[in-house]
PDB file of N, CA and C in Angstrom:
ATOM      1  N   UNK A   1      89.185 127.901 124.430  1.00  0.00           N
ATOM      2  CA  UNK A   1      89.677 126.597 124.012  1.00  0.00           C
ATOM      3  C   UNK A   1      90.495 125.970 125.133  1.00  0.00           C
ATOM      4  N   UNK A   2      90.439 124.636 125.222  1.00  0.00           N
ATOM      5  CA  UNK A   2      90.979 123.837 126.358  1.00  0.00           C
ATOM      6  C   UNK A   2      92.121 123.716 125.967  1.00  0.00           C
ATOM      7  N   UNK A   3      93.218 122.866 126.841  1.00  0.00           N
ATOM      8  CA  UNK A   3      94.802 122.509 126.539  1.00  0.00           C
ATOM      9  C   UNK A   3      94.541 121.914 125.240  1.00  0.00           C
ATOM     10  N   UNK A   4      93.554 120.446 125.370  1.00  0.00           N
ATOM     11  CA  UNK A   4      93.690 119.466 125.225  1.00  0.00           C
ATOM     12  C   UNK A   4      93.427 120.377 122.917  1.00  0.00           C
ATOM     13  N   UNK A   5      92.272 120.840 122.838  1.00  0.00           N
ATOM     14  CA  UNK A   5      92.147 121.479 121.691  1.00  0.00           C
ATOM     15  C   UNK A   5      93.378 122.101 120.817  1.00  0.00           C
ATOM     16  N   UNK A   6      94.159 122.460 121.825  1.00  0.00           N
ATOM     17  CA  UNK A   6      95.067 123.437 121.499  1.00  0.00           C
ATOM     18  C   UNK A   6      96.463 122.483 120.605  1.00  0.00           C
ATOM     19  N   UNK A   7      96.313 121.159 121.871  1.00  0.00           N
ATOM     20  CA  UNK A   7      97.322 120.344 121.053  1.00  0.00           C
ATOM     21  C   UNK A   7      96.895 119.759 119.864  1.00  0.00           C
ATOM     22  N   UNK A   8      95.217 119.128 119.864  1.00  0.00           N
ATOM     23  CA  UNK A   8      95.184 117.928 118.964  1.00  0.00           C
ATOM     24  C   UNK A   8      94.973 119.279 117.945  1.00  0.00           C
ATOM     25  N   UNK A   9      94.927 120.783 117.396  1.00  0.00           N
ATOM     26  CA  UNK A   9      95.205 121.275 116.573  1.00  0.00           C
ATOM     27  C   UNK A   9      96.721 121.374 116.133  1.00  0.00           C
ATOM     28  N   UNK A  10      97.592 121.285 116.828  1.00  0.00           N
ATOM     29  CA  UNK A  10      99.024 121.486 116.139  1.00  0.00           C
ATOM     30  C   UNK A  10      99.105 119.996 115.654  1.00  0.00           C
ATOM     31  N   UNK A  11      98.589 118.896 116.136  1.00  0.00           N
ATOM     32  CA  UNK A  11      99.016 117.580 115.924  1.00  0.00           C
ATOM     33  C   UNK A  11      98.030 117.363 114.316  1.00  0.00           C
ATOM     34  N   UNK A  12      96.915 118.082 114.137  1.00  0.00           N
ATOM     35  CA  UNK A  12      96.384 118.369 113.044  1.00  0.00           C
ATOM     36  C   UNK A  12      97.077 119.202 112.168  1.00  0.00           C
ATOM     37  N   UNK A  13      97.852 120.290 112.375  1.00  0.00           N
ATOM     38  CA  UNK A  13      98.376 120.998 111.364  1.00  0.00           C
ATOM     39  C   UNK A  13      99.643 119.949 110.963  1.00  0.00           C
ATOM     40  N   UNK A  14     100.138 119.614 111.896  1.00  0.00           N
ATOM     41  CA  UNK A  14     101.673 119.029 112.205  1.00  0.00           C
ATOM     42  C   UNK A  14     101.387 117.257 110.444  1.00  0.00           C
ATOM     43  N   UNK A  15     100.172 116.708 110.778  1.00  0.00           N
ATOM     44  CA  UNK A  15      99.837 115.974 110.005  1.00  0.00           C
ATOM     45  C   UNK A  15      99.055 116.566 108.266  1.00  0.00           C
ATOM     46  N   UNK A  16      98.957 117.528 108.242  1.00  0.00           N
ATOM     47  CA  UNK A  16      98.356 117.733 106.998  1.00  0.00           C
ATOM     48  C   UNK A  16      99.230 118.555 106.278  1.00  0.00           C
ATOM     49  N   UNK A  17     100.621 118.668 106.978  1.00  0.00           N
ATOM     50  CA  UNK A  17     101.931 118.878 106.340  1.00  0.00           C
ATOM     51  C   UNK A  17     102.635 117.651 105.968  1.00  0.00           C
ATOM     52  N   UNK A  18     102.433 116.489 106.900  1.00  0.00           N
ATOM     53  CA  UNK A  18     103.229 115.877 106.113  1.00  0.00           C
ATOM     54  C   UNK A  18     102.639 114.607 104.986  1.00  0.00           C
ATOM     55  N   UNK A  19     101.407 115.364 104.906  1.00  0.00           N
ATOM     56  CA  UNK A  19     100.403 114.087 104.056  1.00  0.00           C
ATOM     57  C   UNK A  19     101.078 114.189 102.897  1.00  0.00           C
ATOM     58  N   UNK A  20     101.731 115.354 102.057  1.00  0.00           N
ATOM     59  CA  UNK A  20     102.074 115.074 100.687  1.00  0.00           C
ATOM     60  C   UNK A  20     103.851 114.894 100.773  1.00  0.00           C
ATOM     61  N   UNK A  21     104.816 114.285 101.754  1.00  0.00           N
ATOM     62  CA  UNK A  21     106.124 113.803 101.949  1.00  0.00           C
ATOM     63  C   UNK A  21     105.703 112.289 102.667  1.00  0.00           C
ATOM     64  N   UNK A  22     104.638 111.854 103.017  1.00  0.00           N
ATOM     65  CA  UNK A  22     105.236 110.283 103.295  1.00  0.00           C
ATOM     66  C   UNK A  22     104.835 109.378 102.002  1.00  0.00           C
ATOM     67  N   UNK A  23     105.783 108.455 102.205  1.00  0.00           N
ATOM     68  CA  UNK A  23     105.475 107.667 101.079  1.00  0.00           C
ATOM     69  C   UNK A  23     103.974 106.890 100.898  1.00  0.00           C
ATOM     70  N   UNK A  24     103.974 106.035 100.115  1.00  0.00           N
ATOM     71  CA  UNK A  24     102.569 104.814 100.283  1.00  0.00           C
ATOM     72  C   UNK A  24     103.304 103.751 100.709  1.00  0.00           C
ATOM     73  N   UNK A  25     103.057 102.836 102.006  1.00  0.00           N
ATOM     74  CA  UNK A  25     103.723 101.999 102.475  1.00  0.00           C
ATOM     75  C   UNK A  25     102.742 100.502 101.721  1.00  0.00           C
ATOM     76  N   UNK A  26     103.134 100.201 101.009  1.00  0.00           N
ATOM     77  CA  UNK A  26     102.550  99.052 100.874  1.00  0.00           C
ATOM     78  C   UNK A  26     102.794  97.520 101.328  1.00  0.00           C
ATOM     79  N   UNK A  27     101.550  96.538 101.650  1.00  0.00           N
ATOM     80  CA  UNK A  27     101.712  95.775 102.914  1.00  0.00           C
ATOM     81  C   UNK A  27     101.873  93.985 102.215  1.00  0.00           C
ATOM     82  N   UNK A  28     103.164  94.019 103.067  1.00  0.00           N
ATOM     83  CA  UNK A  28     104.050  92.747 102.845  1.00  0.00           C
ATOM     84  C   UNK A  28     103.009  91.623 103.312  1.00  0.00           C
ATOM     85  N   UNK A  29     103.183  90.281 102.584  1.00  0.00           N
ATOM     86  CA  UNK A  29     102.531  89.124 103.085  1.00  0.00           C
ATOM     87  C   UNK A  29     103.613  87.821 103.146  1.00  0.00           C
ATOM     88  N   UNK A  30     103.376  86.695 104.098  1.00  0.00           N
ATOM     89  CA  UNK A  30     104.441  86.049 103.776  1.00  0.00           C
ATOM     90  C   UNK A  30     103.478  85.079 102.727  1.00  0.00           C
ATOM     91  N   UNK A  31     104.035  83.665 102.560  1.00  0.00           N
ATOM     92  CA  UNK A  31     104.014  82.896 101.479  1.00  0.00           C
ATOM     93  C   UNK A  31     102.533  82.327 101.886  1.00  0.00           C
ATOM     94  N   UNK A  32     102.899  81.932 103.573  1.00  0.00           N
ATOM     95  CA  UNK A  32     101.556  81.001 103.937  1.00  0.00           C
ATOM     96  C   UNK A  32     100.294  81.983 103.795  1.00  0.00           C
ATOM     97  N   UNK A  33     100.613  83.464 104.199  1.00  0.00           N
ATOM     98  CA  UNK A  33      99.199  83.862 103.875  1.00  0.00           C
ATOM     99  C   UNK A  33      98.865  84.156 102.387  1.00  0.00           C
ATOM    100  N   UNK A  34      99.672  83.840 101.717  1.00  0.00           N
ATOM    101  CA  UNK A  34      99.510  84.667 100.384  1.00  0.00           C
ATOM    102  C   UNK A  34      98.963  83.786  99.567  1.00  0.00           C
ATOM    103  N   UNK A  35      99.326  82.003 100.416  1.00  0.00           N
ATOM    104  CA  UNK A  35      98.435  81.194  99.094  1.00  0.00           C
ATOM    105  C   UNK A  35      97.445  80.721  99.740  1.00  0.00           C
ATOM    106  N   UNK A  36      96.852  81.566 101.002  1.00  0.00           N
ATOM    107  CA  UNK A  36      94.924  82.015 100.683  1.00  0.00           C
ATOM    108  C   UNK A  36      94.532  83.111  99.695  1.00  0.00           C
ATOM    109  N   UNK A  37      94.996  84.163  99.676  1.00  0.00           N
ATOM    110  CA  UNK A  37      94.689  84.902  99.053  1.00  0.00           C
ATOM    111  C   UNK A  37      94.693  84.378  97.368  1.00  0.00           C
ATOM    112  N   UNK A  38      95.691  83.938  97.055  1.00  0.00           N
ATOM    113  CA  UNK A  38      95.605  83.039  95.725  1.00  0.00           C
ATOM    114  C   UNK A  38      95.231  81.993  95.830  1.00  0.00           C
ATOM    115  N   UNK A  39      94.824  81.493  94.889  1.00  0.00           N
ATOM    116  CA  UNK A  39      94.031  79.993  95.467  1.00  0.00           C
ATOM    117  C   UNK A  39      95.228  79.202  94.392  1.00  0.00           C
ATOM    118  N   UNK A  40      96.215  78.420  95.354  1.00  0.00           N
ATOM    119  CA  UNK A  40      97.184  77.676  94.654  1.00  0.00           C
ATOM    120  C   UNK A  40      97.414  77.474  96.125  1.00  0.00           C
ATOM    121  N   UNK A  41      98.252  76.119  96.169  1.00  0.00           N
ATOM    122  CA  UNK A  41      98.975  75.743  97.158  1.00  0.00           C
ATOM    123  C   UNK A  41     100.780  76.196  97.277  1.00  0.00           C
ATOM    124  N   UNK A  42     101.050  75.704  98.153  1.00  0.00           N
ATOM    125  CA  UNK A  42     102.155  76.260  99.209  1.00  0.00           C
ATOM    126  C   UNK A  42     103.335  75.885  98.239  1.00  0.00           C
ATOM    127  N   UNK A  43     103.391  74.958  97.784  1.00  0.00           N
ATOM    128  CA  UNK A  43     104.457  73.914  97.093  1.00  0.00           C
ATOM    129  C   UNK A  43     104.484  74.576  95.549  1.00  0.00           C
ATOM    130  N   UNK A  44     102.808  74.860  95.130  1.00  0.00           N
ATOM    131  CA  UNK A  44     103.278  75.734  93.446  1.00  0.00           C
ATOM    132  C   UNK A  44     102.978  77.119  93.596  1.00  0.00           C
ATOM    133  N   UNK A  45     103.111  77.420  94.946  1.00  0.00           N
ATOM    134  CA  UNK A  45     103.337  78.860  95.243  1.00  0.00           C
ATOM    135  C   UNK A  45     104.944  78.804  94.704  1.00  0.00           C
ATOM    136  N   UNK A  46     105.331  78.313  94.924  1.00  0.00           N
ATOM    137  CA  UNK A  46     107.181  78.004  95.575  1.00  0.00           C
ATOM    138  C   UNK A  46     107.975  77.891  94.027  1.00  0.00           C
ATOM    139  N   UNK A  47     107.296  77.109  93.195  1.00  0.00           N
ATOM    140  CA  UNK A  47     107.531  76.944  91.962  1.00  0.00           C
ATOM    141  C   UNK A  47     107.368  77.896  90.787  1.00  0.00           C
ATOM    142  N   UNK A  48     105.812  78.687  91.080  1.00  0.00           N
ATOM    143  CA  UNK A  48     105.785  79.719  90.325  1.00  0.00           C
ATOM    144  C   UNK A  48     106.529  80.408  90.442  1.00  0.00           C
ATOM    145  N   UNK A  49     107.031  81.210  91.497  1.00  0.00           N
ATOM    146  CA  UNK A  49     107.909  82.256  91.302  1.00  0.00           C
ATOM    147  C   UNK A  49     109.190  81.764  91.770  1.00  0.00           C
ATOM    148  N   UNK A  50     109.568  80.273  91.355  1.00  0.00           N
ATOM    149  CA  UNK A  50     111.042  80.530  91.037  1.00  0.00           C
ATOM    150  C   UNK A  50     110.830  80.284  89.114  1.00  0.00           C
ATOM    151  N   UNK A  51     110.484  80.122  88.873  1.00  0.00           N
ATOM    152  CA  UNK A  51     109.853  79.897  87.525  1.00  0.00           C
ATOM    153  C   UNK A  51     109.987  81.353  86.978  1.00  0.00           C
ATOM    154  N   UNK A  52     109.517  82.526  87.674  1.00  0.00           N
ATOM    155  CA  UNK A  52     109.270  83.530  87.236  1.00  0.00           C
ATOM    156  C   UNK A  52     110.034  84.803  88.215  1.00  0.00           C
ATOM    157  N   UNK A  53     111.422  84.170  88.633  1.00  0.00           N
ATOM    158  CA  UNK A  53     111.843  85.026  89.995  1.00  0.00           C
ATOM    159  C   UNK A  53     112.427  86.186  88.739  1.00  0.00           C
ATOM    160  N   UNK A  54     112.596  86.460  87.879  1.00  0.00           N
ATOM    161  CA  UNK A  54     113.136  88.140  87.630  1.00  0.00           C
ATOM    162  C   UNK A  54     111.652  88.763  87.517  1.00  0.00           C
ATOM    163  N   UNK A  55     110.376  88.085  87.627  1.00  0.00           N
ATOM    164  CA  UNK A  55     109.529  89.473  87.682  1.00  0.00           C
ATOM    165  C   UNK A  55     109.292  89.686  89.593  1.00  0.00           C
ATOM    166  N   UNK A  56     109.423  88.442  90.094  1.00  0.00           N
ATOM    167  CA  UNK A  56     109.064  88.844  91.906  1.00  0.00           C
ATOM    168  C   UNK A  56     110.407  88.526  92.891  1.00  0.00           C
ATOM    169  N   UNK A  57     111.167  89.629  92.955  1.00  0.00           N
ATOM    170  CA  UNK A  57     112.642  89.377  93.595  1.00  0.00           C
ATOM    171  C   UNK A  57     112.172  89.084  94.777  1.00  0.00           C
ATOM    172  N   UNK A  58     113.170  88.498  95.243  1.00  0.00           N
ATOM    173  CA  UNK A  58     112.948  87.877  96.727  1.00  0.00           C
ATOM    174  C   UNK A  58     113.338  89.171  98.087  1.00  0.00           C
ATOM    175  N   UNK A  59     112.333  88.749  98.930  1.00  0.00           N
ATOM    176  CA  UNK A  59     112.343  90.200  99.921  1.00  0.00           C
ATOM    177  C   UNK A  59     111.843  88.965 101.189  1.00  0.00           C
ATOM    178  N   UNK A  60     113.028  89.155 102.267  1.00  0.00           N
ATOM    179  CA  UNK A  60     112.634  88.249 103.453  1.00  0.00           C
ATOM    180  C   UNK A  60     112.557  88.774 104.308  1.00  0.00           C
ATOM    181  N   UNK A  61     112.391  88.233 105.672  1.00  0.00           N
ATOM    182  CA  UNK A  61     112.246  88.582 106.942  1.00  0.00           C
ATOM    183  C   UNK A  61     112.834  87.689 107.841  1.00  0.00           C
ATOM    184  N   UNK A  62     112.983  87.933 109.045  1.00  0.00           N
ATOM    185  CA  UNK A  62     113.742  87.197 109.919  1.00  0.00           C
ATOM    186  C   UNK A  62     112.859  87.133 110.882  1.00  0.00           C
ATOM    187  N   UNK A  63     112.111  85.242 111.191  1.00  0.00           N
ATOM    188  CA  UNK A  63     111.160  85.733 112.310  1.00  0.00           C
ATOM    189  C   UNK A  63     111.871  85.162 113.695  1.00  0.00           C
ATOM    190  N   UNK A  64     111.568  85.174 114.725  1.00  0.00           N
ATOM    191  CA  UNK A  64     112.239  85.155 115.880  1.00  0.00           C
ATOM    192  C   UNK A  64     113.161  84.227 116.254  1.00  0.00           C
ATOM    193  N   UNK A  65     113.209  82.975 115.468  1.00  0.00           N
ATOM    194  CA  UNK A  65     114.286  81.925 115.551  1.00  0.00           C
ATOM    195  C   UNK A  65     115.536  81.979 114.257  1.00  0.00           C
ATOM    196  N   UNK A  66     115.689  83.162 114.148  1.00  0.00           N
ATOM    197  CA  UNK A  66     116.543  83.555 112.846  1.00  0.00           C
ATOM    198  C   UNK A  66     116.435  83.300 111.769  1.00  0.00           C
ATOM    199  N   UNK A  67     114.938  82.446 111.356  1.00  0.00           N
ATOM    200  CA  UNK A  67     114.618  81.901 109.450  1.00  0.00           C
ATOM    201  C   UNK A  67     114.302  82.879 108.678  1.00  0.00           C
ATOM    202  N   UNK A  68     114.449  83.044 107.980  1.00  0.00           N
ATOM    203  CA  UNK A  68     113.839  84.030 107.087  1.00  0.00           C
ATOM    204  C   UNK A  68     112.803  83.335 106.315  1.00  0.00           C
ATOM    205  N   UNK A  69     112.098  84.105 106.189  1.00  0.00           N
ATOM    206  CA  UNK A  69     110.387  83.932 105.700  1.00  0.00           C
ATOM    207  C   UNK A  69     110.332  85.065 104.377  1.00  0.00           C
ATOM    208  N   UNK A  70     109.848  84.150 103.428  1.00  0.00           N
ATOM    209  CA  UNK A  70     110.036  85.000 101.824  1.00  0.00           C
ATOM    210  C   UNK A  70     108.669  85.681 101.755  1.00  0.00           C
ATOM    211  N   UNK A  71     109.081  87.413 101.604  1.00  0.00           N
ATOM    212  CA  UNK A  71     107.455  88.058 101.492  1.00  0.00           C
ATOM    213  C   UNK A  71     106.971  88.413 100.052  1.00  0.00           C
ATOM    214  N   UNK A  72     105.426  88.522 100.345  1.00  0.00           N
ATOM    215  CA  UNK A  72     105.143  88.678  98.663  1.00  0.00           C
ATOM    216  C   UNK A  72     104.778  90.612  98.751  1.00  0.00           C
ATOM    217  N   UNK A  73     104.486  91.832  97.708  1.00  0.00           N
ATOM    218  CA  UNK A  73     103.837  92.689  98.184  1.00  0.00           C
ATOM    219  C   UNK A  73     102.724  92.793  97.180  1.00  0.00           C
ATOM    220  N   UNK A  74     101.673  93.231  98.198  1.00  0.00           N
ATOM    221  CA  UNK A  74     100.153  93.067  97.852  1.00  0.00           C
ATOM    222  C   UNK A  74      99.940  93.259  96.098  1.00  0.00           C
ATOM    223  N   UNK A  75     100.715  94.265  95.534  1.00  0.00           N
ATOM    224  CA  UNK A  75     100.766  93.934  94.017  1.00  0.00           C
ATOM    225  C   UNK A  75     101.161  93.056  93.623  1.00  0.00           C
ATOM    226  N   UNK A  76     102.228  92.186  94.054  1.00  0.00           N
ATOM    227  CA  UNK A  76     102.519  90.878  93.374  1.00  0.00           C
ATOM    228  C   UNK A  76     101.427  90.013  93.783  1.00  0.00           C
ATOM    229  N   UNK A  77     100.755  89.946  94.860  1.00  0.00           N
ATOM    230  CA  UNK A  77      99.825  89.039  95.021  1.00  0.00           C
ATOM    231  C   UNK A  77      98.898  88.518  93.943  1.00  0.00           C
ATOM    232  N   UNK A  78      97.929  90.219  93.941  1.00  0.00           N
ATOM    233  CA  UNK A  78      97.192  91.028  92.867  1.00  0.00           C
ATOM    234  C   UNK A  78      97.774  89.990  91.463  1.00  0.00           C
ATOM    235  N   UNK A  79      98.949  90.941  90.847  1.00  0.00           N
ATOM    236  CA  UNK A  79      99.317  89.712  89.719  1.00  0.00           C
ATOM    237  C   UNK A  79      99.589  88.756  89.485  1.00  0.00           C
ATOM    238  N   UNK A  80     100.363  87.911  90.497  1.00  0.00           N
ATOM    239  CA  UNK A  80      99.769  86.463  90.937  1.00  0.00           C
ATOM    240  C   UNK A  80      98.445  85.745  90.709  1.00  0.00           C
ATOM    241  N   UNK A  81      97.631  86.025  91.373  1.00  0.00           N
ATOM    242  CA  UNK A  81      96.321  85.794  91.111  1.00  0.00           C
ATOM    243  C   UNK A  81      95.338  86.207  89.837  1.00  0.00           C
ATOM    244  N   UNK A  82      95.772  87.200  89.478  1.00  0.00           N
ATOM    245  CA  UNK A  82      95.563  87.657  88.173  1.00  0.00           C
ATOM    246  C   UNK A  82      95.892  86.479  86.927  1.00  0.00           C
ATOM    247  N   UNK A  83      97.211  86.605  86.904  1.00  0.00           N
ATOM    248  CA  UNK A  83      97.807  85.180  85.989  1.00  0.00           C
ATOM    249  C   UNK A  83      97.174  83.985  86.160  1.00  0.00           C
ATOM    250  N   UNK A  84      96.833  83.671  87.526  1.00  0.00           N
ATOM    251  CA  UNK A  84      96.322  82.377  87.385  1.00  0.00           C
ATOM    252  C   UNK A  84      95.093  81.966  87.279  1.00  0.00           C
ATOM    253  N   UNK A  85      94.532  82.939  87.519  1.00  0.00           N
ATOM    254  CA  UNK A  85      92.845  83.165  87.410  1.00  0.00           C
ATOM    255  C   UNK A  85      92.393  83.419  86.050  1.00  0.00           C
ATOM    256  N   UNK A  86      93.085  84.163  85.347  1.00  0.00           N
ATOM    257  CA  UNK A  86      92.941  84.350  84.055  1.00  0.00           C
ATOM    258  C   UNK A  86      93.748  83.465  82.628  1.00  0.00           C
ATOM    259  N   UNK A  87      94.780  82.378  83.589  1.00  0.00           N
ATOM    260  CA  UNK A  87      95.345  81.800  82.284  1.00  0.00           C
ATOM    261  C   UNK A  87      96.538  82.636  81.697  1.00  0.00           C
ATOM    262  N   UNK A  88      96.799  83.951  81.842  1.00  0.00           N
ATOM    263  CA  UNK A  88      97.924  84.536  81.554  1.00  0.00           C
ATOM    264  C   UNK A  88      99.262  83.688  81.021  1.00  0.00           C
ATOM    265  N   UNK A  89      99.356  82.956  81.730  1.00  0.00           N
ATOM    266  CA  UNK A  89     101.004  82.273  81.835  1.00  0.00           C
ATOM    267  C   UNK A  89     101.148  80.884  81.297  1.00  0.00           C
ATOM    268  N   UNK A  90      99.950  80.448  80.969  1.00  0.00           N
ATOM    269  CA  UNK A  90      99.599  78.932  80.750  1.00  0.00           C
ATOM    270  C   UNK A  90     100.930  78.863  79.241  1.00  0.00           C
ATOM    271  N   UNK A  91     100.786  79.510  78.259  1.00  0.00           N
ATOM    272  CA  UNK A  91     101.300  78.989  76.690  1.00  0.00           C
ATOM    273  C   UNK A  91     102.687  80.457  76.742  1.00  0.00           C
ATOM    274  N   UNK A  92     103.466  80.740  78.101  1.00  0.00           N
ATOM    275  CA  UNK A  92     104.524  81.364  77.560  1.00  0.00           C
ATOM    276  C   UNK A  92     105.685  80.531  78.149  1.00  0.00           C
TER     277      UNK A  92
END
C-alpha cells in the first residue's frame, strides 16, 4: 500500500466515526431567493410572515455593508409554499 492509501484510509475511518455525532445542517435562504422558490412576491413575502412571525422567528445575517438580510430555513420554505399552494391559511 502507498502513503497516499494509508492516509485516505484513516481519513475514512476518521469520517465514519463521526457520521453518527454531526448534526443535519440545514440550508438557510434569504428572502429574495426564497420568493422564487414560493411563488409570491417580495412585498407579501414580507407580510406573510409578519402576519405569522410566532410560527417563523426571525434569523439574520450580516452581509458585507453591515445590513442584515432576514433568512428563511428550507422547512419554512417547504411550509410556506405548502400554505399557499394549498389554501391552508386563507379562512384562519
Amino acid at each position: 500500500m502507498s502513503e497516499w492509501d494509508i492516509r485516505l484510509r484513516e481519513v475514512e475511518l476518521r469520517l465514519e466515526k463521526l457520521e453518527g455525532k454531526l448534526p443535519d445542517i440545514e440550508p438557510l435562504y434569504e428572502l429574495r431567493e426564497a420568493e422564487r422558490l414560493i411563488p409570491m412576491s417580495y412585498d407579501l413575502l414580507l407580510h406573510y410572515l409578519s402576519r405569522h412571525r410566532e410560527r417563523y422567528p426571525k434569523r439574520y445575517k450580516l452581509d458585507r455593508r453591515r445590513r442584515r438580510r432576514r433568512l428563511l430555513t428550507a422547512t419554512e420554505v417547504r411550509r410556506i409554499r405548502f400554505e399557499i399552494l394549498r389554501g391552508e391559511d386563507r379562512y384562519a
